[in-house]
Protein backbone atom coordinates (compact mmCIF):
# COMPACT_ATOMS: atom_id res chain seq x y z
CA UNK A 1 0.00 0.00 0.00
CA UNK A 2 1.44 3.47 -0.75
CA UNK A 3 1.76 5.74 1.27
CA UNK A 4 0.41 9.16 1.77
CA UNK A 5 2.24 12.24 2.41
CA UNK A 6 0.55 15.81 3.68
CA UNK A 7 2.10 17.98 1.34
CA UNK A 8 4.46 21.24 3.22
CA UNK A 9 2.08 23.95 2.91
CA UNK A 10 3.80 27.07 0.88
CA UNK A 11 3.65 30.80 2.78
CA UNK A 12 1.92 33.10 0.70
CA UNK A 13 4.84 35.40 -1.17
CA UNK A 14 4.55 38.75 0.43
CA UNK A 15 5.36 42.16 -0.85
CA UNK A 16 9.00 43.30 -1.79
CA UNK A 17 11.08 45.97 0.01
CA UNK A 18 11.69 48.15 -2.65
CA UNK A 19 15.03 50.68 -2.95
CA UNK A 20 14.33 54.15 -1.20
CA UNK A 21 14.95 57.27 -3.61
CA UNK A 22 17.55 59.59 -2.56
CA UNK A 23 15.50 62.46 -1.31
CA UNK A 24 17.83 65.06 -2.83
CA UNK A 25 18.49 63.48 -5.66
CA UNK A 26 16.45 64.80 -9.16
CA UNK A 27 16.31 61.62 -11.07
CA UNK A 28 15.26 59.06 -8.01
CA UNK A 29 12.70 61.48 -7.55
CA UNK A 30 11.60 61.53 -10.95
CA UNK A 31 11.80 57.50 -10.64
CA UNK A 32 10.02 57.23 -7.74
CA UNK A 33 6.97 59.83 -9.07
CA UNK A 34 7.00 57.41 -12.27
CA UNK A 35 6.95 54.39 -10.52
CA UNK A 36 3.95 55.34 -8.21
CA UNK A 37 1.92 56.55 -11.53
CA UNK A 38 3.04 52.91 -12.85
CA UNK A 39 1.24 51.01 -9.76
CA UNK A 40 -1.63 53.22 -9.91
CA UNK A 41 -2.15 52.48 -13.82
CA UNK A 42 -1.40 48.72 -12.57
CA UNK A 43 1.51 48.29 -14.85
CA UNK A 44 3.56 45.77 -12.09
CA UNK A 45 6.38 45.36 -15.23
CA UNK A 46 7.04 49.35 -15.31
CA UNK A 47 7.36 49.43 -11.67
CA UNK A 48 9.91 47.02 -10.98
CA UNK A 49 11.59 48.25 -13.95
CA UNK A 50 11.88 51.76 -12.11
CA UNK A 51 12.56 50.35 -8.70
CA UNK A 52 15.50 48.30 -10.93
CA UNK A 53 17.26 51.71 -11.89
CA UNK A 54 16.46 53.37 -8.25
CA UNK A 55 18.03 50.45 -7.24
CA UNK A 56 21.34 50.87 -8.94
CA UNK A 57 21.33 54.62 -9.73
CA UNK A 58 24.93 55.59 -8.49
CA UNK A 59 24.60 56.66 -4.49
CA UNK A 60 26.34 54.98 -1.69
CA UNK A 61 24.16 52.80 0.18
CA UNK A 62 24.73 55.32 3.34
CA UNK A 63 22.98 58.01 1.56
CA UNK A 64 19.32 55.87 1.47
CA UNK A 65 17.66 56.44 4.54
C-alpha cells in the first residue's frame, strides 16, 4: 500500500522591500513619481523596472535612509 504524504504547505509570497529614492536626488525622484503613476495604472512590469534603476542609480548605500 502506498503511502500518503501531507504535502508542506507554501507561505503566501509577500510584498517586496523596494530601494528608497535619494531624497535630494532629481532623477530618483523623478523614478520614484513614475513608478507610483506605474502602480496606480497597474503596470507591475514598469514598476519594478523603475525600482531596478532606483536600485542601482549611483549613491552609496549610506545616503538611502
Amino acid at each position: 500500500m502506498a503511502e500518503y504524504t501531507v504535502p508542506t504547505p507554501v507561505a503566501p509570497a509577500g510584498p517586496e522591500l523596494e530601494p528608497v529614492p535619494v531624497a535630494a536626488c532629481d532623477v530618483c525622484r523623478a523614478l520614484a513619481q513614475e513608478r507610483e503613476k506605474a502602480r496606480a495604472d497597474g503596470h507591475r512590469l514598469a514598476v519594478r523596472s523603475c525600482n531596478a534603476v532606483i536600485a542601482g542609480h549611483p549613491h552609496g548605500r549610506a545616503d538611502r535612509t
